[in-house]
Protein backbone atom coordinates (compact mmCIF):
# COMPACT_ATOMS: atom_id res chain seq x y z
CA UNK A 1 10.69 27.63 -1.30
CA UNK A 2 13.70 28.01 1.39
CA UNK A 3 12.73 27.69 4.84
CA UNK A 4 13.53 31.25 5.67
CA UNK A 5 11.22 32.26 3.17
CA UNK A 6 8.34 30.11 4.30
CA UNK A 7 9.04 31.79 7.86
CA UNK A 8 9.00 35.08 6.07
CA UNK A 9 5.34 34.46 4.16
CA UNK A 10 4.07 32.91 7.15
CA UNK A 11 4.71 35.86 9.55
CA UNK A 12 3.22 37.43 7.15
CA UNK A 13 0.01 35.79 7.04
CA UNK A 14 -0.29 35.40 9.87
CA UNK A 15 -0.68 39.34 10.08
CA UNK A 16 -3.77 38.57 7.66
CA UNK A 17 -4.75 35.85 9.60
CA UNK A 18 -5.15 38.14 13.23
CA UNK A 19 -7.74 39.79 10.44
CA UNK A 20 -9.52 37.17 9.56
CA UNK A 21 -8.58 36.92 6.17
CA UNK A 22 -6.10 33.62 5.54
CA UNK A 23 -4.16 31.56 7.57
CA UNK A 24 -0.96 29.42 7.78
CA UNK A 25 -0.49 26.10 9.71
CA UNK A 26 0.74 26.48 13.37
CA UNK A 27 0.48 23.86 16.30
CA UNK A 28 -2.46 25.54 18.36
CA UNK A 29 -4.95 27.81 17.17
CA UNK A 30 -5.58 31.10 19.35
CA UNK A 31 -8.44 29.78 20.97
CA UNK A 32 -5.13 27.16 22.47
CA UNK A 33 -6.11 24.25 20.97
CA UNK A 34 -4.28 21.45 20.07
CA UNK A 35 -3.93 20.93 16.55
CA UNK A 36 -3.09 17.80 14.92
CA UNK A 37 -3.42 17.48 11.03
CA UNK A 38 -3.54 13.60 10.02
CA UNK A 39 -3.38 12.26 6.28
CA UNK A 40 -5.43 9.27 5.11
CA UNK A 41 -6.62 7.64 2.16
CA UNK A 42 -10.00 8.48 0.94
CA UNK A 43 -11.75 5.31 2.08
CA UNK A 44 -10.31 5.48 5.11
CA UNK A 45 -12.02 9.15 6.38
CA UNK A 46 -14.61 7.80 8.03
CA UNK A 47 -12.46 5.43 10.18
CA UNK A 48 -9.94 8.38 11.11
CA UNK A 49 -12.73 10.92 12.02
CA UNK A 50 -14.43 7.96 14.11
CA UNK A 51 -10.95 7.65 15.95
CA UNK A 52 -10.51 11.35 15.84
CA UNK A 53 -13.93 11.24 18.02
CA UNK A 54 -12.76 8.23 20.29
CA UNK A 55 -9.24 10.11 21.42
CA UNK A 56 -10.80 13.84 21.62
CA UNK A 57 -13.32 11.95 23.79
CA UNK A 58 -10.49 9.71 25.72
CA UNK A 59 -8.60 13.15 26.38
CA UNK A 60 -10.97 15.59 28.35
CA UNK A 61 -8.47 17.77 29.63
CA UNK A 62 -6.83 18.84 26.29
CA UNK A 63 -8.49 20.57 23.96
CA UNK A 64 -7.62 18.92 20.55
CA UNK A 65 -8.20 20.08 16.99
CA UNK A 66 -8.22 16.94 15.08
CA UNK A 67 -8.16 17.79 11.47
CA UNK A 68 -9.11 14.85 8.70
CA UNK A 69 -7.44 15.14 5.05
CA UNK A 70 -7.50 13.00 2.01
CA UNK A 71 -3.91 11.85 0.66
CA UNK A 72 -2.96 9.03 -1.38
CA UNK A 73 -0.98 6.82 0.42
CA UNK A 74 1.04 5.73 -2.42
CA UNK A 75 2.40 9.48 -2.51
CA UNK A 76 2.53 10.02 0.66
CA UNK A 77 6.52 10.61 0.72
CA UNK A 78 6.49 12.85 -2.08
CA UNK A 79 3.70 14.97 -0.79
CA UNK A 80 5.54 15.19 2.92
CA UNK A 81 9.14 15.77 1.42
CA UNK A 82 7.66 18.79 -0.85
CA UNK A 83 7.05 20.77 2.52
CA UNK A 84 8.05 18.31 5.37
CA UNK A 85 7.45 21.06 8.16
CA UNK A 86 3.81 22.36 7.07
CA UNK A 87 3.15 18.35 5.82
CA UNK A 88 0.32 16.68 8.15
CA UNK A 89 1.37 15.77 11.84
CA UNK A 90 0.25 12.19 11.47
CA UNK A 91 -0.06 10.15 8.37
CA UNK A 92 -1.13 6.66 7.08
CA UNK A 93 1.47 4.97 4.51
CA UNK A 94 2.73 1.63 3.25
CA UNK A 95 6.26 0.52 4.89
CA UNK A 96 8.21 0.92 1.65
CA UNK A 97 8.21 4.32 1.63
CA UNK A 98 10.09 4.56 5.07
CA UNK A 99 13.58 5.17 3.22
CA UNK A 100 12.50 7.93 1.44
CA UNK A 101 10.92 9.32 4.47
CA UNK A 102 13.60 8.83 7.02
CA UNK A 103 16.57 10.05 4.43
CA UNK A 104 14.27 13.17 4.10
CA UNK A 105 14.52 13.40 8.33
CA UNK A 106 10.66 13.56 8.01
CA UNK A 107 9.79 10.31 10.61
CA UNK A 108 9.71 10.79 14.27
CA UNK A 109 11.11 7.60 15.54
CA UNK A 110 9.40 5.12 18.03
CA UNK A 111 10.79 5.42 21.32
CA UNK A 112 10.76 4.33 25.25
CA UNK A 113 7.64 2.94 27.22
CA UNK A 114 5.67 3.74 24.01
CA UNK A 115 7.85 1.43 21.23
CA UNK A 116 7.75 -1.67 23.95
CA UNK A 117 3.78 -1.15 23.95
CA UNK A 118 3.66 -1.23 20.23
CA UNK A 119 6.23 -4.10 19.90
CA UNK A 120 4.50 -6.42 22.69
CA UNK A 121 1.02 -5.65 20.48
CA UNK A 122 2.27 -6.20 17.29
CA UNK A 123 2.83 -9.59 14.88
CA UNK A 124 6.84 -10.07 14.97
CA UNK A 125 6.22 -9.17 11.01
CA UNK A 126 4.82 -6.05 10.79
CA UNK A 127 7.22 -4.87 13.51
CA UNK A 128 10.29 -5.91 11.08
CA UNK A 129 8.93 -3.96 8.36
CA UNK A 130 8.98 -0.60 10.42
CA UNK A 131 12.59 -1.35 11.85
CA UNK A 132 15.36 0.03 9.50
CA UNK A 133 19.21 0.64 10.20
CA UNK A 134 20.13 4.45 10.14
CA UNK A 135 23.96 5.84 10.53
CA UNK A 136 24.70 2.01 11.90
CA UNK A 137 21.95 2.30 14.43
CA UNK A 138 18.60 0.26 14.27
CA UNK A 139 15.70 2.04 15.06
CA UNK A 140 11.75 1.63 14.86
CA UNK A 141 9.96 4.37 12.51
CA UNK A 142 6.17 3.84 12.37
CA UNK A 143 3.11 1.56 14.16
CA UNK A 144 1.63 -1.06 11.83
CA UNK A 145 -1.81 -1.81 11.97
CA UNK A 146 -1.96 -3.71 9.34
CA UNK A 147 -0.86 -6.37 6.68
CA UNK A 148 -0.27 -5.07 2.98
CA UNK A 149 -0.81 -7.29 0.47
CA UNK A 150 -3.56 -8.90 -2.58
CA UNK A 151 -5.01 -11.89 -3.42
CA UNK A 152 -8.26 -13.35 -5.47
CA UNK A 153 -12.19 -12.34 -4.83
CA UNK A 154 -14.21 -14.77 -7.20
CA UNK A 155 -18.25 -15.32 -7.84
CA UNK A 156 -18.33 -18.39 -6.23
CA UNK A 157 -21.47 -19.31 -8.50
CA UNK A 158 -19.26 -19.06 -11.47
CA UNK A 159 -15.71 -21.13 -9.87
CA UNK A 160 -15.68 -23.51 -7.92
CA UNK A 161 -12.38 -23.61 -5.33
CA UNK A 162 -10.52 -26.04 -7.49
CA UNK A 163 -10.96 -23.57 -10.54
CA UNK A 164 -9.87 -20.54 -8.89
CA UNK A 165 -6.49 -22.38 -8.26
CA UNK A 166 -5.18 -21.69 -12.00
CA UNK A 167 -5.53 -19.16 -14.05
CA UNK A 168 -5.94 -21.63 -16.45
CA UNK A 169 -8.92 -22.48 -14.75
CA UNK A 170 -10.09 -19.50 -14.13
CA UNK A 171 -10.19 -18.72 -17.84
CA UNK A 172 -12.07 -21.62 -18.36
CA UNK A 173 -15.07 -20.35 -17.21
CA UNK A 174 -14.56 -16.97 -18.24
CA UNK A 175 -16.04 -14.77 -21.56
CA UNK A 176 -15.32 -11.52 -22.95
CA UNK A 177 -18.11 -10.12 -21.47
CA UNK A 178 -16.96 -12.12 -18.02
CA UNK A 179 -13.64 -11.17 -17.43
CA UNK A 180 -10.63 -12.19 -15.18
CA UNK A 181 -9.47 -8.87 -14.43
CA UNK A 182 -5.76 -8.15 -13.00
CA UNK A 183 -3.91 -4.74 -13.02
CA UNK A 184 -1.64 -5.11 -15.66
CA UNK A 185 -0.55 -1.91 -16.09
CA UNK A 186 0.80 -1.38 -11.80
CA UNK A 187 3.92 -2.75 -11.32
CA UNK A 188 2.75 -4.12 -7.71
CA UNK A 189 0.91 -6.69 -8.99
CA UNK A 190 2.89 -7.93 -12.24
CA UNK A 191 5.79 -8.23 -9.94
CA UNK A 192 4.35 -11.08 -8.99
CA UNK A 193 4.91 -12.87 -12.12
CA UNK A 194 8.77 -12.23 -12.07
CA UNK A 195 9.06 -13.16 -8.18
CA UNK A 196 7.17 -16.32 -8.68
CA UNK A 197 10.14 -17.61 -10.53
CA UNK A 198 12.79 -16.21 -8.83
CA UNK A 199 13.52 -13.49 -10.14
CA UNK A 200 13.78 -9.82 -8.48
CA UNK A 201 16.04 -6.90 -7.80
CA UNK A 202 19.25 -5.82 -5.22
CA UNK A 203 19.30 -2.42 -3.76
CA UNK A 204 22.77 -0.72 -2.00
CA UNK A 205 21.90 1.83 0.04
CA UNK A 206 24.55 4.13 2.13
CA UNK A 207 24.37 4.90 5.86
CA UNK A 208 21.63 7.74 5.10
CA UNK A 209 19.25 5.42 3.28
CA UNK A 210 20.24 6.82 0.11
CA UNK A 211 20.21 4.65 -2.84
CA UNK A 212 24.07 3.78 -4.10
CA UNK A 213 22.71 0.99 -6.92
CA UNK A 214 20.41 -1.18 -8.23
CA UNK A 215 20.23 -4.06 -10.21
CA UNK A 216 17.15 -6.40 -11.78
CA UNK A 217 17.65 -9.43 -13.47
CA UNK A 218 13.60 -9.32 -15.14
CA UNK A 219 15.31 -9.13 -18.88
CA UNK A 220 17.03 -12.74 -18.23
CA UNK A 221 15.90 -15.90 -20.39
CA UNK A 222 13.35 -16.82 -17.51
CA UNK A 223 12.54 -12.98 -17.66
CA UNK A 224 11.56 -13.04 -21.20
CA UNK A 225 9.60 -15.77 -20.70
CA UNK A 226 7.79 -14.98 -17.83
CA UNK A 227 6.67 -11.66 -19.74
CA UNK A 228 6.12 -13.79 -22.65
CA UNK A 229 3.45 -15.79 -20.38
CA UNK A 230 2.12 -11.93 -19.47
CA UNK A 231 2.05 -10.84 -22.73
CA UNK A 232 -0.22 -14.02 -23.97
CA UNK A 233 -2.50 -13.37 -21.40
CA UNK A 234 -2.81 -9.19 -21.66
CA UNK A 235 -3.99 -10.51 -25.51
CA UNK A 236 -6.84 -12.81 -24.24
CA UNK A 237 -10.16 -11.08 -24.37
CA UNK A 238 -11.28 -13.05 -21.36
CA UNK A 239 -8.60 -10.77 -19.35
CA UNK A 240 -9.35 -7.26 -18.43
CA UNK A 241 -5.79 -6.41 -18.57
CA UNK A 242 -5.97 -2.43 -17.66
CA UNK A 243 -7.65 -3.21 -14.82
CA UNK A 244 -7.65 -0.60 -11.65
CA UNK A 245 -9.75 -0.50 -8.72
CA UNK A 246 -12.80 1.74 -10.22
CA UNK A 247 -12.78 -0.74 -13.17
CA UNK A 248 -12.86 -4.07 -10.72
CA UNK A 249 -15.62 -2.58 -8.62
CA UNK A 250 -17.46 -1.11 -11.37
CA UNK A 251 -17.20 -4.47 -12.85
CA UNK A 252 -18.60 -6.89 -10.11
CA UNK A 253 -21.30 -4.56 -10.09
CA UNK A 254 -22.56 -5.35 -13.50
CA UNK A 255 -21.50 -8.91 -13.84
CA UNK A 256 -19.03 -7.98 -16.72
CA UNK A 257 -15.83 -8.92 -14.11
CA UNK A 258 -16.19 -12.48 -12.30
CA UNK A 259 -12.80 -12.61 -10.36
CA UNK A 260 -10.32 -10.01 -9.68
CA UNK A 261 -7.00 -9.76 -8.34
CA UNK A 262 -6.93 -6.58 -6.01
CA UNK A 263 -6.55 -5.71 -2.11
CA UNK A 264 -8.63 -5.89 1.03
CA UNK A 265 -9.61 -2.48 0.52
CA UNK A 266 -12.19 -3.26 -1.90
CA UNK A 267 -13.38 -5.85 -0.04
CA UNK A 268 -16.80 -4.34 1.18
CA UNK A 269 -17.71 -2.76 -2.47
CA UNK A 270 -16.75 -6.40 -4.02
CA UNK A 271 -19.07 -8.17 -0.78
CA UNK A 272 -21.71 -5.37 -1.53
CA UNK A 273 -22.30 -6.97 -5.31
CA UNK A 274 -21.82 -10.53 -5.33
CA UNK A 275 -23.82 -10.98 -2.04
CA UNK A 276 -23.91 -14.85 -0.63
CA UNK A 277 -21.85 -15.65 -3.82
CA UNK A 278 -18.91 -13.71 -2.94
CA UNK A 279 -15.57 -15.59 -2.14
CA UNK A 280 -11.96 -14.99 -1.66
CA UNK A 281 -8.89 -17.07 -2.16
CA UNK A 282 -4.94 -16.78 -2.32
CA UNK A 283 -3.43 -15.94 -5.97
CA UNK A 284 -3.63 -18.74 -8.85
CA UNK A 285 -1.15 -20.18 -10.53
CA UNK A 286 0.09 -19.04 -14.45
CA UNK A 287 1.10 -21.32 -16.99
CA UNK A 288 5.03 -20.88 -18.02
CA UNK A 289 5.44 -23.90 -20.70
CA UNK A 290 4.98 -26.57 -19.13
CA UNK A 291 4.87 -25.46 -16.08
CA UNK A 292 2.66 -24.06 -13.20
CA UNK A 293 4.12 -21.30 -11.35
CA UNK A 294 2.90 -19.75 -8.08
CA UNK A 295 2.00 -16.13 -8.54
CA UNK A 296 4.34 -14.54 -5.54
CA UNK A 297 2.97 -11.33 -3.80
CA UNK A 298 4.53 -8.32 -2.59
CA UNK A 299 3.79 -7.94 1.57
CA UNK A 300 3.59 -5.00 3.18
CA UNK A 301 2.01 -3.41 6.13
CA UNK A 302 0.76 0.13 6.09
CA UNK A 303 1.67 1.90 9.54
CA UNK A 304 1.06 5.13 10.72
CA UNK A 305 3.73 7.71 10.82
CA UNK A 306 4.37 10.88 12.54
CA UNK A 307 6.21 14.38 10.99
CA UNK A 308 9.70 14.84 12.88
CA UNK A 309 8.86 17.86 12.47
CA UNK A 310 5.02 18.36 14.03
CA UNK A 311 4.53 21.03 16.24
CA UNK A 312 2.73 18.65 18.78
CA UNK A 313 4.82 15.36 18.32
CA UNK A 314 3.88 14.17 21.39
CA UNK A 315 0.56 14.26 21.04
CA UNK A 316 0.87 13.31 17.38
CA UNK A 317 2.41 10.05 18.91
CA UNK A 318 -0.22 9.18 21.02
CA UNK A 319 -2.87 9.72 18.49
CA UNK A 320 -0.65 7.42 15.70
CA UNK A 321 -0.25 5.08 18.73
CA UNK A 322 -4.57 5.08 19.88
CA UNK A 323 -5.26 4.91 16.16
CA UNK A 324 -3.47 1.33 15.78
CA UNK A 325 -4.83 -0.12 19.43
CA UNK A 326 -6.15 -3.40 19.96
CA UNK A 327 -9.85 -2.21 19.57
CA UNK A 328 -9.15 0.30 16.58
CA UNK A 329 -7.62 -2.42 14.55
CA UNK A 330 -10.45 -4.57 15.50
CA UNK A 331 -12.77 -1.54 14.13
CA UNK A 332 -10.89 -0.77 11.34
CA UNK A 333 -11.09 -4.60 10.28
CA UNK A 334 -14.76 -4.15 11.05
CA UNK A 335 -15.48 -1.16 8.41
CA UNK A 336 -12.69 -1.88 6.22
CA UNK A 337 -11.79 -5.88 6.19
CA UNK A 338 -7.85 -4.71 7.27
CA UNK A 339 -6.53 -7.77 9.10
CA UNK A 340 -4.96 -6.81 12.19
CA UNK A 341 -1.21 -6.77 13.43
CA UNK A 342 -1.96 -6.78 16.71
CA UNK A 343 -1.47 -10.35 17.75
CA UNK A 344 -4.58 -10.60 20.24
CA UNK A 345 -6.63 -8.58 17.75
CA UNK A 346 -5.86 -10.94 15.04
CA UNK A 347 -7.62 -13.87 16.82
CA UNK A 348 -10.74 -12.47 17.50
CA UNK A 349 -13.36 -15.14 16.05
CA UNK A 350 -14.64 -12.16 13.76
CA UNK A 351 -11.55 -11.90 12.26
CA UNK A 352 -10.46 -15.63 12.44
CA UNK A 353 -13.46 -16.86 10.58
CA UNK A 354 -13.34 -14.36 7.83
CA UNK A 355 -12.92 -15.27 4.07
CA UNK A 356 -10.51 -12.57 3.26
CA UNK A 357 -8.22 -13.16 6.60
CA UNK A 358 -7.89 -16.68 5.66
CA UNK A 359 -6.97 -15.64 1.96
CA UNK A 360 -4.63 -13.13 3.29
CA UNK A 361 -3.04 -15.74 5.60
CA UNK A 362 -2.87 -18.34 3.17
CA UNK A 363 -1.07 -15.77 0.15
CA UNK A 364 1.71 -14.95 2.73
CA UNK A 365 3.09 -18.19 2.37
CA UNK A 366 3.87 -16.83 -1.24
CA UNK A 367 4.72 -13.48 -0.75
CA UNK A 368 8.03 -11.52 -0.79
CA UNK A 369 8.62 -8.58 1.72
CA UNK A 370 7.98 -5.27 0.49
CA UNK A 371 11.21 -3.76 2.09
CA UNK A 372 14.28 -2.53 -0.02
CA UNK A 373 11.99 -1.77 -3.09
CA UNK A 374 13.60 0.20 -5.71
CA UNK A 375 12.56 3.51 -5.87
CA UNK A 376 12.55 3.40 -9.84
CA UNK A 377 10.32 -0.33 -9.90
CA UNK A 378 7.22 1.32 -10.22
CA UNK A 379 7.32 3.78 -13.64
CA UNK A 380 8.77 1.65 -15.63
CA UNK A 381 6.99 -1.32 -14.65
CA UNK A 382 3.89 0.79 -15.34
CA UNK A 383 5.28 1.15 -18.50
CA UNK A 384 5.44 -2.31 -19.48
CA UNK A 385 2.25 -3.27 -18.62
CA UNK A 386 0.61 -0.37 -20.47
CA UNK A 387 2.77 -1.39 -24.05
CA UNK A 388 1.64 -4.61 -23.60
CA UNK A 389 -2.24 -3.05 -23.30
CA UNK A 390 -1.90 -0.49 -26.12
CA UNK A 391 -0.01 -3.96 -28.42
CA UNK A 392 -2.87 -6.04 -27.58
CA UNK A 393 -4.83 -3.16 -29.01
CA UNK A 394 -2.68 -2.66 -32.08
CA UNK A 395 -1.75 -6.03 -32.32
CA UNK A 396 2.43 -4.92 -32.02
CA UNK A 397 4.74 -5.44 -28.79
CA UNK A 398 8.15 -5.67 -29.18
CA UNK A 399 8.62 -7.77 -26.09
CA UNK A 400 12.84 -7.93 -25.77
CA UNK A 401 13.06 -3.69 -26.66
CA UNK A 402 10.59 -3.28 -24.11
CA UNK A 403 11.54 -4.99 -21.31
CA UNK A 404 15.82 -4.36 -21.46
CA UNK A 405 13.86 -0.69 -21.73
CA UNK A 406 12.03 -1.08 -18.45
CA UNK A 407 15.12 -2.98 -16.80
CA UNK A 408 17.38 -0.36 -17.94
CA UNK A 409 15.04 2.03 -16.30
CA UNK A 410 15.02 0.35 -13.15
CA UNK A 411 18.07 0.07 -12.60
CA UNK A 412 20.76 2.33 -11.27
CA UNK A 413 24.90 2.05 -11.24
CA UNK A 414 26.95 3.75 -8.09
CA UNK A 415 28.90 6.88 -9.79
């Protein structure tokens, strides 16, 4: 819908609205409150209405609306860019989506007193992943609050630390009815096969962000090989291959999944079920001939982001900028296990001494930035790992067809 139109409906609404009957989005309600909208993931409600709470409470003399909504953070620039001016004021998402966001003019950008606050808190890192280069000028777009990445949580009465270090070893121990489970079908996490070797993509962008090209060198010799290496282990029945979060958790709880490959995010459902046995460690290695090969992570950060086009962007700021504070990062590490970027946050004992920091810390030495992704990696990477699933199941994957198919896919050639 144009924007004159939306105008158009929403003056008329808001004619129903004076009634009682329906009403469309504005920036203060009649009653002159404040209203900020603010997207987050499911699991993360709780958190964002405890903060909501904290800054209503920190700000006596405004009257604030603080409104809570569910929104998957993986879609979170698709959601915004459908309607970017009735989209959520403030909004949790992972750094790769910046691009997107900025070349649809939908990020406010981080400014003054208030961007050398959030760059003196912040890991060096994190604040790299929310700087990007727009029409020649660099700029800061969002406030991290924390690190983005995955790793292994094991039944430590099942591995010990040396077995966890392979897959190989892993496997060892493992049944068909106690799995090694890893996502095999979401192209996050069987990038990290490819990378491990080498092997990854180039983006070209112009001065608006816009993607010019891409290229991906995954269908290579080494390429074939390393899905080769995939592919064998997709067809092990010790390997829960279509693994996704429901599945992992789901599976720790009845002892049919013994390690899993996932993110911090499921760290207090995984802790809940394996009790004093549960454990965490960096990814293994995967056999490639004769060799053993370092599975290599994506790393992120997920930030918080506010609408350029929010009614109340100041206030929108400073509730982005309270939500990732020193003792909200701290909290949110507390209910959620998200490892802090704020540098004095992140050496708090409690977070120091925790098995999934250390994990976390020690996978980053293997990791590979998640900035400049291709906007076209994820389908058809889904799309491998799900033929390789369904030819386990039939017992047929054409291996070369598939993967020039998903490489083809990927990549993209400047007109």
């Amino acid at each position: 819908m144009k924007k004159r139109n939306i105008r158009i409906l929403c003056g008329a609404l808001s004619v129903l609205a004076a009634a009682g009957m329906v009403g469309c989005k504005s920036g203060d309600d009649a009653d002159g409150a404040i209203k900020i909208t603010v997207w987050v993931s499911e699991a993360d409600k709780a958190f964002a209405e405890s903060v909501a709470k904290d800054f209503k409470a920190k700000n006596p003399d405004k009257n604030y609306q603080i409104v809570i909504d569910i929104e998957g953070e993986n879609e979170i620039a698709t959601r915004i860019l459908n309607d970017v001016e009735n989209a959520a004021d403030v909004f949790s998402c992972p750094n790769d989506q910046l691009g997107k966001l900025i070349n649809g003019d939908a990020l406010t950008r981080i400014a003054g007193d208030r961007l050398t606050r959030v760059q003196q808190a912040n890991s060096a890192g994190s604040m790299e992943s929310v700087t990007m280069n727009v029409n020649g000028t660099e700029g800061v777009y969002g406030m991290p609050y924390t690190d983005n990445t995955f790793f292994l949580y094991y039944d430590k009465s099942v591995f010990s630390a040396t077995d966890v270090q392979s897959i190989d070893g892993i496997l060892a121990k493992c049944s068909s009815s106690k799995q090694f489970a890893y996502p095999m079908t979401d192209g996050w996490y069987t990038t990290a096969f490819y990378f491990g070797k080498g092997l990854g993509y180039e983006v070209q962008y112009d001065q608006h962000l816009a993607e010019t090209s891409i290229s991906c060198n995954f269908d290579n010799a080494t390429g074939e090989q390393v899905t080769n290496a995939m592919w064998q282990l997709v067809k092990n029945p010790r390997v829960k291959a279509d693994a996704n979060d429901s599945k992992i958790i789901a599976g720790f709880n009845d002892g049919s999944i013994v390690a899993a490959v996932t993110g911090i995010w499921n760290k207090t459902a995984i802790e809940n079920h394996l009790g004093d046995n549960f454990a965490a460690a960096k990814l293994p290695t995967y056999t490639l001939g004769n060799e053993q090969v370092q599975l290599t992570a994506f790393a992120g950060y997920k930030l918080m982001g506010v609408n350029n086009y929010s009614k109340n962007k100041t206030d929108s700021l400073d509730f982005a900028e309270f939500y990732i504070n020193r003792e909200n990062q701290i909290k949110h590490f507390e209910m959620r296990g998200f490892v802090p970027t704020d540098e004095t946050a992140r050496m708090d004992e409690r977070v120091q001494s925790d098995v999934c920091a250390k994990a976390i810390t020690e996978q980053l030495r293997f990791s590979k930035t998640q900035k400049n992704v291709p906007s076209t990696l994820w389908v058809p990477m889904e799309g491998l790992g799900s033929a390789m699933v369904a030819g386990a199941q039939s017992g047929n994957f054409d291996l070369k067809n598939q993967l020039k198919a998903c490489v083809d896919a990927i990549e993209r050639t400047t007109n």
